[in-house]
Protein backbone atom coordinates (compact mmCIF):
# COMPACT_ATOMS: atom_id res chain seq x y z
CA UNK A 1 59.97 -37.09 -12.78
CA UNK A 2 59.86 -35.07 -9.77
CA UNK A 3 56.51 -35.31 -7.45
CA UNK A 4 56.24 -31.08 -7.85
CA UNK A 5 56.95 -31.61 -11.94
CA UNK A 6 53.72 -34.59 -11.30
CA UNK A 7 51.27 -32.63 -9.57
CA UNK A 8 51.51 -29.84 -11.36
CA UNK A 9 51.21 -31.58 -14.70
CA UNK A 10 47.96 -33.34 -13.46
CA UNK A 11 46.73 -30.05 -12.10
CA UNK A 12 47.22 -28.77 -15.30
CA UNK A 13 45.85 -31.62 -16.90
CA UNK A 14 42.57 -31.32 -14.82
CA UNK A 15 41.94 -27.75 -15.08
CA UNK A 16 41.91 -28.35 -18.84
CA UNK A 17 39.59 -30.83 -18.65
CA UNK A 18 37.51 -28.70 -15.87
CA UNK A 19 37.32 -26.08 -18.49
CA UNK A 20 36.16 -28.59 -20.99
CA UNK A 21 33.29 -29.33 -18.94
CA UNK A 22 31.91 -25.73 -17.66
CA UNK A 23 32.24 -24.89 -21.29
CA UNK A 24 29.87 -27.78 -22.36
CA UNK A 25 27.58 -27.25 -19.27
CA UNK A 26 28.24 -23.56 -20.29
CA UNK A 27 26.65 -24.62 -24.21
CA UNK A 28 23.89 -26.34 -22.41
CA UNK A 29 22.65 -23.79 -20.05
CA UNK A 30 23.01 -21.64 -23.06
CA UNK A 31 20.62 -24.04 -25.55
CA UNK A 32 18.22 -24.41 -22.70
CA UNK A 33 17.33 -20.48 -22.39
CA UNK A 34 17.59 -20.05 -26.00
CA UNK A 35 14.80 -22.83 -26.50
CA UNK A 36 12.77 -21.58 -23.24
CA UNK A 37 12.62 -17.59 -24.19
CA UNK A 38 11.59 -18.95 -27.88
CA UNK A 39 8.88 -21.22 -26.62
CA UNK A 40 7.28 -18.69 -24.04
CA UNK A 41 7.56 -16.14 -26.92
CA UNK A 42 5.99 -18.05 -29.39
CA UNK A 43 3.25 -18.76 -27.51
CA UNK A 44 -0.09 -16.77 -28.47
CA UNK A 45 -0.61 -13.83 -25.89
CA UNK A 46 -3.72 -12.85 -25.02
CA UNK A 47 -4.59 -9.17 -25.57
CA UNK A 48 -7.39 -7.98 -23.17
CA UNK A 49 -9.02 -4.62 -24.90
CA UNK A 50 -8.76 -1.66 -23.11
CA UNK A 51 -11.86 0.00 -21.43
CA UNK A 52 -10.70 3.04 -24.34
CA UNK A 53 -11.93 0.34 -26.99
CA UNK A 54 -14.89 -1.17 -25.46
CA UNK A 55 -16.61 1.35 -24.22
CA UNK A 56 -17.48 3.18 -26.56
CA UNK A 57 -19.18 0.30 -28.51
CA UNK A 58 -20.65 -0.78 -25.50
CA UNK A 59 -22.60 2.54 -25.63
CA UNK A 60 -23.30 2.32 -29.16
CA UNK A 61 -24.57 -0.77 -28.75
CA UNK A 62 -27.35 -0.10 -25.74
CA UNK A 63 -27.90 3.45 -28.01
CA UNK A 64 -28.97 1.03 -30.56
CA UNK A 65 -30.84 -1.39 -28.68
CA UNK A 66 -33.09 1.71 -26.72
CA UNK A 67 -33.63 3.50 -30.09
CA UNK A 68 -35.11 0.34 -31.21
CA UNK A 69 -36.89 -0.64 -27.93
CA UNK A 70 -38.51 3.33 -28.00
CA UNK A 71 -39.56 2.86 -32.04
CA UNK A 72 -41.61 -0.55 -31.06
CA UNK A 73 -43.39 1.40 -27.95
CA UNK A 74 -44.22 3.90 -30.98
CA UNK A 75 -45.22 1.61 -33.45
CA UNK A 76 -47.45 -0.54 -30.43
CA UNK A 77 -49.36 2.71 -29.32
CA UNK A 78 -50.33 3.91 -33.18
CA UNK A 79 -51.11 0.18 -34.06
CA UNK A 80 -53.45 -0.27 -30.64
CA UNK A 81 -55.39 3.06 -31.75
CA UNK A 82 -55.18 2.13 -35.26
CA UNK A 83 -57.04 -1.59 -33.94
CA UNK A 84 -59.58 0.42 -32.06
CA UNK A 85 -60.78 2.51 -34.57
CA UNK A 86 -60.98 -0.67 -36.68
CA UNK A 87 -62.73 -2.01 -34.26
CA UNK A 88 -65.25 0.32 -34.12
CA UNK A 89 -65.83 0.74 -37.51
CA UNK A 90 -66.07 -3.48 -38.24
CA UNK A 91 -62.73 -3.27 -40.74
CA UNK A 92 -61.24 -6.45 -40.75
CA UNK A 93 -58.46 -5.71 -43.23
CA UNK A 94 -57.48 -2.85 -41.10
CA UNK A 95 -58.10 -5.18 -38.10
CA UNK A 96 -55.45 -7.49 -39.36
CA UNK A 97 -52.80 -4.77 -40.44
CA UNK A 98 -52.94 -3.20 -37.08
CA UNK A 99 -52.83 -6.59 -35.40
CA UNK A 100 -49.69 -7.33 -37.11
CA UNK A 101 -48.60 -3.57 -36.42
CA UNK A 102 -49.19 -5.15 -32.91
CA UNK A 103 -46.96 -7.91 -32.43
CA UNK A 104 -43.97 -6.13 -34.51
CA UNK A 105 -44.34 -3.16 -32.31
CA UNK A 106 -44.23 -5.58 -29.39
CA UNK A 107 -41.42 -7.49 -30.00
CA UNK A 108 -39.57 -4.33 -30.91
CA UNK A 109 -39.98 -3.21 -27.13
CA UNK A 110 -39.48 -6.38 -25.77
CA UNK A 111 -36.27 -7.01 -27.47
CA UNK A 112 -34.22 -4.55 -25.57
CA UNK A 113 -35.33 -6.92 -22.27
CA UNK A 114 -34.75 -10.36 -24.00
CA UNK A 115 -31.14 -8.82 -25.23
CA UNK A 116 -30.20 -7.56 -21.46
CA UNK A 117 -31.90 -11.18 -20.46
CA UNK A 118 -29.16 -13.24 -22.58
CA UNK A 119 -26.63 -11.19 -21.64
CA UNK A 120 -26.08 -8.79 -24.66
């Protein structure tokens, strides 16, 4: 065998075996960004709402809590006149109905304040 007949029988030889190799590194490479663009797109996204959703309940919601704030301040004023004119006239039942008339009126117009207070 010639030494030109040699090397280029192991050349050939090597580049087959070259291409053996990319081709698995090729399969690996391949596998790895399969299994990495599945993972990262299987994982749970997180969707942040835009200001077009929230908003609008937002407002609902502090429409809600002032309507109810402005009925106790309603229900507080009728309840202390109610309690006076009890008063004055010595009617305990009336005394009591207007004193509990009292405290619901009051907690209606403080809950607006203990909502804002714990963050609602």
């Amino acid at each position: 065998m010639r030494r030109t007949e040699f090397i280029s029988e192991t050349m050939a030889a090597e580049t087959k075996a070259g291409k053996g190799r990319l081709s698995k590194a090729k399969k690996a490479v391949t596998a790895f960004c399969g299994a990495a663009y599945l993972a990262v797109g299987g994982l749970p996204m997180t969707a942040f709402a835009a200001d077009a959703i929230t908003k609008p309940l937002n407002n609902l919601k502090t429409l809600v809590i002032a309507v109810i704030g402005a009925v106790g301040v309603i229900i507080l004023a009728k309840n202390v006149m109610e309690f006076a004119q009890a008063y004055q006239q010595q009617d305990s039942s009336t005394m009591n109905s207007a004193l509990k008339g009292i405290v619901a009126g009051a907690m209606m117009a403080g809950i607006s304040t203990v909502l804002s207070f714990l963050g609602f």
